[in-house]
PDB file of N, CA and C in Angstrom:
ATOM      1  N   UNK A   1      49.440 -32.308 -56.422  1.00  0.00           N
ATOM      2  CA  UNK A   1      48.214 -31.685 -55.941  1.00  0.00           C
ATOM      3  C   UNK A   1      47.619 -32.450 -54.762  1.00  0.00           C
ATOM      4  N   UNK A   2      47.754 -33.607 -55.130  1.00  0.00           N
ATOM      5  CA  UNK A   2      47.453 -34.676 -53.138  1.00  0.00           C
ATOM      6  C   UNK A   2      47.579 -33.844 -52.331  1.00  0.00           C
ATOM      7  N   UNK A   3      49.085 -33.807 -52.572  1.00  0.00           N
ATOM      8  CA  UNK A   3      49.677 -33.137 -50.925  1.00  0.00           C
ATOM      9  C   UNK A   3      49.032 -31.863 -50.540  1.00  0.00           C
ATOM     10  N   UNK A   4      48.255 -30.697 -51.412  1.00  0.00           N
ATOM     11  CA  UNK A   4      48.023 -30.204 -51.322  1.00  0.00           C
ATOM     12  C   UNK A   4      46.305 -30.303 -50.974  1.00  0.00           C
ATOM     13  N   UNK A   5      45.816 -31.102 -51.288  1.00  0.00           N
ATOM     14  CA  UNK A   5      44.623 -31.421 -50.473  1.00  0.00           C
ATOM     15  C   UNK A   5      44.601 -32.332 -49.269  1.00  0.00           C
ATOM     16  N   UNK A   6      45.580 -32.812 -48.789  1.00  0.00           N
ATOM     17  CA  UNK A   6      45.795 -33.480 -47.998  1.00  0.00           C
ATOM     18  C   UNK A   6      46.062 -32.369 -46.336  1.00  0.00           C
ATOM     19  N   UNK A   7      46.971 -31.425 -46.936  1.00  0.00           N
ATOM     20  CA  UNK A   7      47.496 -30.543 -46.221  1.00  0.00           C
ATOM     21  C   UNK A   7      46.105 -29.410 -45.335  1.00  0.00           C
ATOM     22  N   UNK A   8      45.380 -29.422 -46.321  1.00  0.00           N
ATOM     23  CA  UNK A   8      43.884 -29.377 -45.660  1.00  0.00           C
ATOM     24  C   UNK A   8      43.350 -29.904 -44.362  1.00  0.00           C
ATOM     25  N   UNK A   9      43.510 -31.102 -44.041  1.00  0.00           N
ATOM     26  CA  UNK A   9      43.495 -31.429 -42.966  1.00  0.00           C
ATOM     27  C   UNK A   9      42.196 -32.212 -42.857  1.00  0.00           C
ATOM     28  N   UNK A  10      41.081 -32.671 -41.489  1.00  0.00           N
ATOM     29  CA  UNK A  10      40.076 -33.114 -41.545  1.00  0.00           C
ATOM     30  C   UNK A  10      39.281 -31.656 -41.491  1.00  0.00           C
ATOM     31  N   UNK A  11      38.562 -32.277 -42.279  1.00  0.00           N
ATOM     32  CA  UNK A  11      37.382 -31.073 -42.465  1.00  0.00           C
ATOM     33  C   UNK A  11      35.946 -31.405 -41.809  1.00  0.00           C
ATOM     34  N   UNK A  12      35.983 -32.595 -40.882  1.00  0.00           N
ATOM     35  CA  UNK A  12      34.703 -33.285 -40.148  1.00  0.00           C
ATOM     36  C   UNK A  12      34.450 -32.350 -39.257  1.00  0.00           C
ATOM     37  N   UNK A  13      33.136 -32.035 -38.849  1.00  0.00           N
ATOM     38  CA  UNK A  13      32.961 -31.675 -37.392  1.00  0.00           C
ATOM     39  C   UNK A  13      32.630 -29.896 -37.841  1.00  0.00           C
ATOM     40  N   UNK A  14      33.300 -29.530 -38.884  1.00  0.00           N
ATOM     41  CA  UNK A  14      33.015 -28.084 -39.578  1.00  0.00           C
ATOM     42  C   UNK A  14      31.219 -27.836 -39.838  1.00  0.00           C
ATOM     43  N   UNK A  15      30.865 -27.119 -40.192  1.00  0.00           N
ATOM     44  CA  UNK A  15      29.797 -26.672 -41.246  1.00  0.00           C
ATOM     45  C   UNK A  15      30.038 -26.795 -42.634  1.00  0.00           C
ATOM     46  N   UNK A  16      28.879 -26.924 -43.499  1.00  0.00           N
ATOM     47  CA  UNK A  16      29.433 -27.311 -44.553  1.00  0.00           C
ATOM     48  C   UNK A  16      30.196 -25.941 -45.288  1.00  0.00           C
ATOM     49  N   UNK A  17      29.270 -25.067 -44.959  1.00  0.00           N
ATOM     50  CA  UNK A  17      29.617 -23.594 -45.288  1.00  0.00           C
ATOM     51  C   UNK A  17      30.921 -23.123 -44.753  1.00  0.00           C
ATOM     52  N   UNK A  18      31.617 -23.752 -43.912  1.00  0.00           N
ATOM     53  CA  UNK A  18      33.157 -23.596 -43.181  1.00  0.00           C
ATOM     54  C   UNK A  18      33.881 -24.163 -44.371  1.00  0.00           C
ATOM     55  N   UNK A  19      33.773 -25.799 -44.490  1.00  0.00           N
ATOM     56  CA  UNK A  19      34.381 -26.426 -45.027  1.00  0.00           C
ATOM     57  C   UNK A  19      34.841 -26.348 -46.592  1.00  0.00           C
ATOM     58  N   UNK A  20      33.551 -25.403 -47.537  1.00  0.00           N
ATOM     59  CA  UNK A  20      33.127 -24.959 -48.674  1.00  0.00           C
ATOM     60  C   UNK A  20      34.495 -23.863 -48.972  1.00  0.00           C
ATOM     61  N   UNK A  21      34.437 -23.150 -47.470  1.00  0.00           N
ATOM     62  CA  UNK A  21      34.943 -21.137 -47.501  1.00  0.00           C
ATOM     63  C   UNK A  21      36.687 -22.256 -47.520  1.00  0.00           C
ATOM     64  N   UNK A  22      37.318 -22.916 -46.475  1.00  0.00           N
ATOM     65  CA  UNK A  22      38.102 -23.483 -46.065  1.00  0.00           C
ATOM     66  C   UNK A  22      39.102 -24.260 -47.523  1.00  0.00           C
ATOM     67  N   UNK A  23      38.340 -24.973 -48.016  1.00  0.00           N
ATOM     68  CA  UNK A  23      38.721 -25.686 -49.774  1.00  0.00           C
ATOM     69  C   UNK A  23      38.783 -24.088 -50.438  1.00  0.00           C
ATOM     70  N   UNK A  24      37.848 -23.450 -50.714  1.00  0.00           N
ATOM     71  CA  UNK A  24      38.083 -22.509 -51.960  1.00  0.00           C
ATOM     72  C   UNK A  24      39.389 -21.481 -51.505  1.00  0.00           C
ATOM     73  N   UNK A  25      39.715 -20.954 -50.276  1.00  0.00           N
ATOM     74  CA  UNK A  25      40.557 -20.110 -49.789  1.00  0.00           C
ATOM     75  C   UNK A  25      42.131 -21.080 -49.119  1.00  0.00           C
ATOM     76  N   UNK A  26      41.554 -22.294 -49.621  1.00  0.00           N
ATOM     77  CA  UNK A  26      43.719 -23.142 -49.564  1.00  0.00           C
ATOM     78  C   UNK A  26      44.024 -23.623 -50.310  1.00  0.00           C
ATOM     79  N   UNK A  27      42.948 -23.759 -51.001  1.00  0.00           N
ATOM     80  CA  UNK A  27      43.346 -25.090 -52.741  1.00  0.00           C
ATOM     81  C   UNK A  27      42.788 -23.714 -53.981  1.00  0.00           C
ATOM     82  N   UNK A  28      44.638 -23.544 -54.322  1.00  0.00           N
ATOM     83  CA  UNK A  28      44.431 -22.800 -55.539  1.00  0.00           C
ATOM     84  C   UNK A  28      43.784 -23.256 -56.453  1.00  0.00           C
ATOM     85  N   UNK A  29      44.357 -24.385 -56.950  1.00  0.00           N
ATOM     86  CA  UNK A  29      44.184 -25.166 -58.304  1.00  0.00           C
ATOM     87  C   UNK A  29      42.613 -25.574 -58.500  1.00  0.00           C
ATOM     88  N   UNK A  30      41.869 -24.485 -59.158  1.00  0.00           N
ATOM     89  CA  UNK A  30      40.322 -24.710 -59.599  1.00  0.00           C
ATOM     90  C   UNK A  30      39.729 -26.342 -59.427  1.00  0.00           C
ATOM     91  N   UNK A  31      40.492 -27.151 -60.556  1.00  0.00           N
ATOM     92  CA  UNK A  31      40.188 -28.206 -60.732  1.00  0.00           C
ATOM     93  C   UNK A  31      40.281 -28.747 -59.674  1.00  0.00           C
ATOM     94  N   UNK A  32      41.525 -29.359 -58.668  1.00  0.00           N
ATOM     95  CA  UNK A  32      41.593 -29.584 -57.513  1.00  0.00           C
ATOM     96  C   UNK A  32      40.057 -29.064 -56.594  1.00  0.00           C
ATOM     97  N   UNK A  33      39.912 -27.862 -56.225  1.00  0.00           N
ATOM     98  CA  UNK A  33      38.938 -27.307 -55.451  1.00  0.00           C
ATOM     99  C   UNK A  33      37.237 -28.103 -55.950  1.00  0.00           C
ATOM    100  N   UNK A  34      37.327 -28.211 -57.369  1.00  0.00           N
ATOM    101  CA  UNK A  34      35.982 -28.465 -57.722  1.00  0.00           C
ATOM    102  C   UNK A  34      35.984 -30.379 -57.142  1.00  0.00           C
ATOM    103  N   UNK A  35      37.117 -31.024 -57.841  1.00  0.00           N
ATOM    104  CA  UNK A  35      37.070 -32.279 -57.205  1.00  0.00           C
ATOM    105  C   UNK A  35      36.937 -32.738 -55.900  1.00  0.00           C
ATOM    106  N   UNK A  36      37.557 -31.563 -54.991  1.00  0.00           N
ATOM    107  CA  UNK A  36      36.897 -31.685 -53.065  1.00  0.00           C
ATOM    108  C   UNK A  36      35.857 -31.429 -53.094  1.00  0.00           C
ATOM    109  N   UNK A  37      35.248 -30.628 -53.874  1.00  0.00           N
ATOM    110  CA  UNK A  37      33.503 -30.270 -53.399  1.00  0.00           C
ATOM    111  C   UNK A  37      32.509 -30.631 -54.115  1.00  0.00           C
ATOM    112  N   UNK A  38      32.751 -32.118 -54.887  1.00  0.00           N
ATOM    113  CA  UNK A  38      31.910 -33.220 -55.399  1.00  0.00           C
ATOM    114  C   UNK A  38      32.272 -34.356 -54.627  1.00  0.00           C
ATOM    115  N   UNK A  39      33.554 -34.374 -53.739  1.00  0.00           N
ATOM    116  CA  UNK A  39      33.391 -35.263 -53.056  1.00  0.00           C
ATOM    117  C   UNK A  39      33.476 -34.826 -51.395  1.00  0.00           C
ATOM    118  N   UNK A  40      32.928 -33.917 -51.109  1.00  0.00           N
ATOM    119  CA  UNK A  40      32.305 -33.558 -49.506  1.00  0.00           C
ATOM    120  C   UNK A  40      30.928 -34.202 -49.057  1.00  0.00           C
ATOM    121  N   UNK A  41      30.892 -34.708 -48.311  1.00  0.00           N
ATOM    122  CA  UNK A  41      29.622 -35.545 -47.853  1.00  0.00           C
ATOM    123  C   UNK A  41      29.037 -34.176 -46.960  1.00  0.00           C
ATOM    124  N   UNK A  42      28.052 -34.803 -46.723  1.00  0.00           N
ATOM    125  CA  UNK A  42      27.451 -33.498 -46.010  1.00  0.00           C
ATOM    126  C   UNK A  42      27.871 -33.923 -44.139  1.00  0.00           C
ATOM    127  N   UNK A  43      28.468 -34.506 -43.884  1.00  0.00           N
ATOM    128  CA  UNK A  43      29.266 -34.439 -42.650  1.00  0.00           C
ATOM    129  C   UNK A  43      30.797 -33.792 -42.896  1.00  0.00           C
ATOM    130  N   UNK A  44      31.063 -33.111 -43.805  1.00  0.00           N
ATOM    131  CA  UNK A  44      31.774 -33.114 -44.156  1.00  0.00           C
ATOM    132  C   UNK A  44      33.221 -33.649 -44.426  1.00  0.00           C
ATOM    133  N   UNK A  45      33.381 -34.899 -43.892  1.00  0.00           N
ATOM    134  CA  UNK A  45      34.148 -35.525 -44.873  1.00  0.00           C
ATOM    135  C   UNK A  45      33.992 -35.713 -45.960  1.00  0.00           C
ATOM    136  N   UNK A  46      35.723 -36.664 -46.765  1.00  0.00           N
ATOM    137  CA  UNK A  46      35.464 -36.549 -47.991  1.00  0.00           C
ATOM    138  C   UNK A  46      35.380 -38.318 -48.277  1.00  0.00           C
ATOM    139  N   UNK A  47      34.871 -38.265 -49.892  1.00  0.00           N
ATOM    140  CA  UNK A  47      34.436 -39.881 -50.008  1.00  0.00           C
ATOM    141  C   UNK A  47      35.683 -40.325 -50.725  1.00  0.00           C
ATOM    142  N   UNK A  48      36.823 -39.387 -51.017  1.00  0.00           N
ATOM    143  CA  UNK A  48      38.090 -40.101 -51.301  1.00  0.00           C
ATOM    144  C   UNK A  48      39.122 -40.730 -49.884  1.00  0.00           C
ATOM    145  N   UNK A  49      39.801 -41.198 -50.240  1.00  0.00           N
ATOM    146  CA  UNK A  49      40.874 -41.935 -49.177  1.00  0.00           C
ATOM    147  C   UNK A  49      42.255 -40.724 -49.979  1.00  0.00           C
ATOM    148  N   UNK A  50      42.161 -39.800 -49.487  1.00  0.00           N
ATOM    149  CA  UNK A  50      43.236 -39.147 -49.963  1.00  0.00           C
ATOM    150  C   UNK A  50      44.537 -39.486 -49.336  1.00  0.00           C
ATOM    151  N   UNK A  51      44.794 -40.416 -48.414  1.00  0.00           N
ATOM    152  CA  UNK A  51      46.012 -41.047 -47.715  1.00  0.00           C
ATOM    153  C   UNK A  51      46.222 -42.093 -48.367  1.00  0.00           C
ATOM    154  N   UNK A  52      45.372 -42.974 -49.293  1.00  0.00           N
ATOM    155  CA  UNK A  52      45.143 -44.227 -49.761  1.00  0.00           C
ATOM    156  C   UNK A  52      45.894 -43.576 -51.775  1.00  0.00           C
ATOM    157  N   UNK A  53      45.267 -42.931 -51.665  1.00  0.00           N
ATOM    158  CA  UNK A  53      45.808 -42.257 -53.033  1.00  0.00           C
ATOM    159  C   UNK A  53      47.390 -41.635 -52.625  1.00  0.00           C
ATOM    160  N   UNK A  54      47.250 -41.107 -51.991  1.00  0.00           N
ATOM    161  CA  UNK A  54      48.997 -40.290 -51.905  1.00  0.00           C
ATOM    162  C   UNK A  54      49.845 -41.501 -51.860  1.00  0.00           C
ATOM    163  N   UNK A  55      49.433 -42.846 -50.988  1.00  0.00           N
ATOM    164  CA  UNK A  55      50.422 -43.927 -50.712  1.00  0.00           C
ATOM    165  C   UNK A  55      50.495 -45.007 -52.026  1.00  0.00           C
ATOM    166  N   UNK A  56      49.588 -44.663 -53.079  1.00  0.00           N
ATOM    167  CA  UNK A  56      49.694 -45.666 -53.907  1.00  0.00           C
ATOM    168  C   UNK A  56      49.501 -44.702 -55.143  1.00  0.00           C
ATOM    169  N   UNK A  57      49.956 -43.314 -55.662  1.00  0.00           N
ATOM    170  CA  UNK A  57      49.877 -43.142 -56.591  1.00  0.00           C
ATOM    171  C   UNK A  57      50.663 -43.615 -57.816  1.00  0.00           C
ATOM    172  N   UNK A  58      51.668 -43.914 -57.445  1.00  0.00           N
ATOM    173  CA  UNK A  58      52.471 -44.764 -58.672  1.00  0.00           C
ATOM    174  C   UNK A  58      51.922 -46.093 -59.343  1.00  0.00           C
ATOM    175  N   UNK A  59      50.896 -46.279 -58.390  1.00  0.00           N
ATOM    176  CA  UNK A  59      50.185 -47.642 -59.304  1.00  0.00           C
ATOM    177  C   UNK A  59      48.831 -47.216 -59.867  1.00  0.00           C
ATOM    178  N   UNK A  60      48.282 -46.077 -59.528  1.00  0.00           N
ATOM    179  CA  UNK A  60      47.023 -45.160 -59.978  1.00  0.00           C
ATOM    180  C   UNK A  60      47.381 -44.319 -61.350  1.00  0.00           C
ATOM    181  N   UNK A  61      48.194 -43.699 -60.963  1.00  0.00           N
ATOM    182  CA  UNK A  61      48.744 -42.927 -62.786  1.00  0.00           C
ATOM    183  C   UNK A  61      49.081 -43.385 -64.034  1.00  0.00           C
ATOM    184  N   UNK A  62      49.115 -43.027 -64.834  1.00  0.00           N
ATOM    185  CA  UNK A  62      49.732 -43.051 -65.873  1.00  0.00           C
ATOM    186  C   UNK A  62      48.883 -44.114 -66.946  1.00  0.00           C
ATOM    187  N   UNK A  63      49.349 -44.662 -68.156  1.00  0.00           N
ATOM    188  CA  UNK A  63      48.810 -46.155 -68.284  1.00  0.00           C
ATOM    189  C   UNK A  63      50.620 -46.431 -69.245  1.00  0.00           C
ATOM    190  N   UNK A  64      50.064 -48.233 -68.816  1.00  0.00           N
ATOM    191  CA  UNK A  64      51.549 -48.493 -69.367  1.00  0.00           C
ATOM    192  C   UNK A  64      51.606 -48.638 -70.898  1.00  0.00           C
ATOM    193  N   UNK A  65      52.602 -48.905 -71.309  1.00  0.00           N
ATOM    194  CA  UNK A  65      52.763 -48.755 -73.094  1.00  0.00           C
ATOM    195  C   UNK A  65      52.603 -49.985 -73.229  1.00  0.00           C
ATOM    196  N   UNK A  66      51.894 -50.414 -74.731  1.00  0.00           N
ATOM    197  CA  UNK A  66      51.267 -51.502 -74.982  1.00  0.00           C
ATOM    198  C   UNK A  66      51.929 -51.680 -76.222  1.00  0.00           C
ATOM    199  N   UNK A  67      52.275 -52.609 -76.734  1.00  0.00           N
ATOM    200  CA  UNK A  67      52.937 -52.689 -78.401  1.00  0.00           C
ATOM    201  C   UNK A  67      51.304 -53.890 -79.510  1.00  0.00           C
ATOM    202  N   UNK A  68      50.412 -53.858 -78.601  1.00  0.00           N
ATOM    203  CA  UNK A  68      49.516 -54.680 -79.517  1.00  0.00           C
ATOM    204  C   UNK A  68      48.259 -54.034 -78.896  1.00  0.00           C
ATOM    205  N   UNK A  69      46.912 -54.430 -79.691  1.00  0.00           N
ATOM    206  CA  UNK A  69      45.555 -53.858 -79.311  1.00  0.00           C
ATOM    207  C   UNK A  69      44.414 -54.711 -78.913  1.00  0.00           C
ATOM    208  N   UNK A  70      44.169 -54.607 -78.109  1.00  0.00           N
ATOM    209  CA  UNK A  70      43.127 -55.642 -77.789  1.00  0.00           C
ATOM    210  C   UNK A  70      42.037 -55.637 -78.508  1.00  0.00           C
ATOM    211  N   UNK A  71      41.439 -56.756 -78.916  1.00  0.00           N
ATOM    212  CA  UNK A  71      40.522 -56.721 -79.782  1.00  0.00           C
ATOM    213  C   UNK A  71      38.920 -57.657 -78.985  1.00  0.00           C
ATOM    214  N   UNK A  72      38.889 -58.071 -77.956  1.00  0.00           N
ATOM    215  CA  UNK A  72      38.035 -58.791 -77.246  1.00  0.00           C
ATOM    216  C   UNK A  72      37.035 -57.628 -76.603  1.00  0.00           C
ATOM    217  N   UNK A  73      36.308 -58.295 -75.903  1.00  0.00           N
ATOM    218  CA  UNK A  73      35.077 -57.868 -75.290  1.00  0.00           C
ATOM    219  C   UNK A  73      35.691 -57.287 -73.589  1.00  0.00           C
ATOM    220  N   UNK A  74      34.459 -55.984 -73.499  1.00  0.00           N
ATOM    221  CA  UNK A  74      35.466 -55.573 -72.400  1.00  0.00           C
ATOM    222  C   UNK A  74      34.121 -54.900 -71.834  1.00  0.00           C
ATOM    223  N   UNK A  75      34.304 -54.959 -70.581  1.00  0.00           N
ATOM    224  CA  UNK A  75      32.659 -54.436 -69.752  1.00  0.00           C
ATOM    225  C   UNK A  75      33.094 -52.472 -69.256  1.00  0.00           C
ATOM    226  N   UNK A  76      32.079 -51.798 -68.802  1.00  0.00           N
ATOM    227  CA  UNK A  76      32.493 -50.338 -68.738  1.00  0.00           C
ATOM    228  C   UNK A  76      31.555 -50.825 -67.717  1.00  0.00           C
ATOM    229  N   UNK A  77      32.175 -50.314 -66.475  1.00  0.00           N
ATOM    230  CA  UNK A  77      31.372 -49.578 -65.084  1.00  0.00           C
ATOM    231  C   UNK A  77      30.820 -48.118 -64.895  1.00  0.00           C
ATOM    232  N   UNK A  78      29.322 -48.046 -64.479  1.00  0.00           N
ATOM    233  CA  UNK A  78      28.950 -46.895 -64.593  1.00  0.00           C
ATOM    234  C   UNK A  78      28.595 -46.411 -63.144  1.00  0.00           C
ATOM    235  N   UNK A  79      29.055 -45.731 -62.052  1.00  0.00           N
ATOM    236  CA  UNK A  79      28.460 -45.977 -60.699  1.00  0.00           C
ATOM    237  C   UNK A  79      27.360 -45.825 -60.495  1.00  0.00           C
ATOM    238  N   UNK A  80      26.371 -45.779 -59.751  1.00  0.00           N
ATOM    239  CA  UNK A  80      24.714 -46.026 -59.353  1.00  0.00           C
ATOM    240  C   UNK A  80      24.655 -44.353 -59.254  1.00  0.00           C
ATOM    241  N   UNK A  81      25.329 -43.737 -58.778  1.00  0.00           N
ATOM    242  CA  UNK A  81      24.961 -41.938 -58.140  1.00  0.00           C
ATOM    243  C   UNK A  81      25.943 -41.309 -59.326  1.00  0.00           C
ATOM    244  N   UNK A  82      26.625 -42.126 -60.604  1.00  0.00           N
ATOM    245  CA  UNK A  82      27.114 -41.311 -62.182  1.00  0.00           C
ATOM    246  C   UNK A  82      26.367 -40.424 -62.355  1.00  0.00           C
ATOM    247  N   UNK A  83      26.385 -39.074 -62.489  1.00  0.00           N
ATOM    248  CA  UNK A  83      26.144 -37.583 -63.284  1.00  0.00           C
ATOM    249  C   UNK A  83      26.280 -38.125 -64.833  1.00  0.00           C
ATOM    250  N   UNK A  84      27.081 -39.159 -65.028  1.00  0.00           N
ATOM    251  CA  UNK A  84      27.347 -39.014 -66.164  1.00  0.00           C
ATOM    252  C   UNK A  84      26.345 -39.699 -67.544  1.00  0.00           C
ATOM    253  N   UNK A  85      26.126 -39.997 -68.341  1.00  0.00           N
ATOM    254  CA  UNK A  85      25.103 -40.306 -69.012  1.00  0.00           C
ATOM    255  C   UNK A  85      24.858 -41.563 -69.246  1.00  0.00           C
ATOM    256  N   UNK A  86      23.319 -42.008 -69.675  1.00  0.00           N
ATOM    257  CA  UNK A  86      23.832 -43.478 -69.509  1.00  0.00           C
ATOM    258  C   UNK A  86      24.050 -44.130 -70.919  1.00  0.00           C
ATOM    259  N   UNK A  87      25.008 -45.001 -70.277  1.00  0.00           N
ATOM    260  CA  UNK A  87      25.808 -45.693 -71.797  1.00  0.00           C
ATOM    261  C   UNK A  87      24.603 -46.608 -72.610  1.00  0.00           C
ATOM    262  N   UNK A  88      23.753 -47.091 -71.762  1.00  0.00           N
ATOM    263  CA  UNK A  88      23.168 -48.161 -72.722  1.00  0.00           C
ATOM    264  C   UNK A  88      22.516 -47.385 -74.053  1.00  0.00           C
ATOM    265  N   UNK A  89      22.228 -46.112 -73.911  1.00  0.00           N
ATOM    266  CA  UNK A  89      21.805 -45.126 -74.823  1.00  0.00           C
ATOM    267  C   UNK A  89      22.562 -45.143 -76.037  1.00  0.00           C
ATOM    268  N   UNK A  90      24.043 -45.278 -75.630  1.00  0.00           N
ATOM    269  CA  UNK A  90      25.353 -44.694 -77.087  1.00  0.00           C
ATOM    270  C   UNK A  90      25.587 -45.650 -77.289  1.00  0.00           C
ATOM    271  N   UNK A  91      24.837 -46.124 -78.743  1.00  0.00           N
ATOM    272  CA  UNK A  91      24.993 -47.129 -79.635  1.00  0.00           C
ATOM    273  C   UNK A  91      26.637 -47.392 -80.043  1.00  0.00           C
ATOM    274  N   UNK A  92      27.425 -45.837 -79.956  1.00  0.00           N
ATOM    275  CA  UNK A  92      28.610 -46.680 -80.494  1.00  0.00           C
ATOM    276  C   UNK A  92      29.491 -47.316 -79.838  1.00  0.00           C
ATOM    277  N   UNK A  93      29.095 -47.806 -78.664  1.00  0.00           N
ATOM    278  CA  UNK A  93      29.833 -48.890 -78.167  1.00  0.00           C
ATOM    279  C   UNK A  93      29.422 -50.238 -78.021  1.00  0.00           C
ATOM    280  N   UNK A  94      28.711 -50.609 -78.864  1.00  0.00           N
ATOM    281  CA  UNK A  94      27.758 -52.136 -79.656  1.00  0.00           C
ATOM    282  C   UNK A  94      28.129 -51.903 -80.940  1.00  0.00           C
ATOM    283  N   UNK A  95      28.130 -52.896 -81.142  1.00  0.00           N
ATOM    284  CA  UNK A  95      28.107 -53.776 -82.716  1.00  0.00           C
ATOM    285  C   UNK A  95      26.927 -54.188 -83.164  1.00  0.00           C
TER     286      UNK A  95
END
């Protein structure tokens, strides 16, 4: 799917409303399309390195197989502009 957002091209210098019509009418793949248009800046570039990802996805995918479990202390990053909720709230990740 990279290659296929990649193949997109630069989308700088567009409208955002170009760039919006441009993603939904070349990138089939929903999911794909929704992930370009959370990361379109309003200059329209994007805030991924999608050349940086295509050249290093073999070290980005997957996770490797582990034969034991870690049992230590381990920190979670939440970014400053996260949608997502905040952790200090969900007790079940404290003891």
């Amino acid at each position: 799917m990279i290659e296929q957002a990649m193949a997109l091209g630069s989308l700088e210098g567009m409208s955002v409303e170009n760039a919006i019509k441009k993603i939904k009418n070349e990138v089939e793949d929903q999911v794909l399309q929704t992930a370009l248009l959370f990361n379109l800046n309003a200059d329209c570039s994007l805030q991924v390195n999608l050349q940086a990802i295509y050249e290093n996805q073999e070290h980005i995918y997957g996770f490797p197989e582990l034969d034991q479990t870690y049992e230590g202390r381990c920190l979670m990053l939440n970014g400053a502009e996260s949608f997502q909720r905040e952790i200090l709230d969900d007790a079940k990740f404290y003891k």
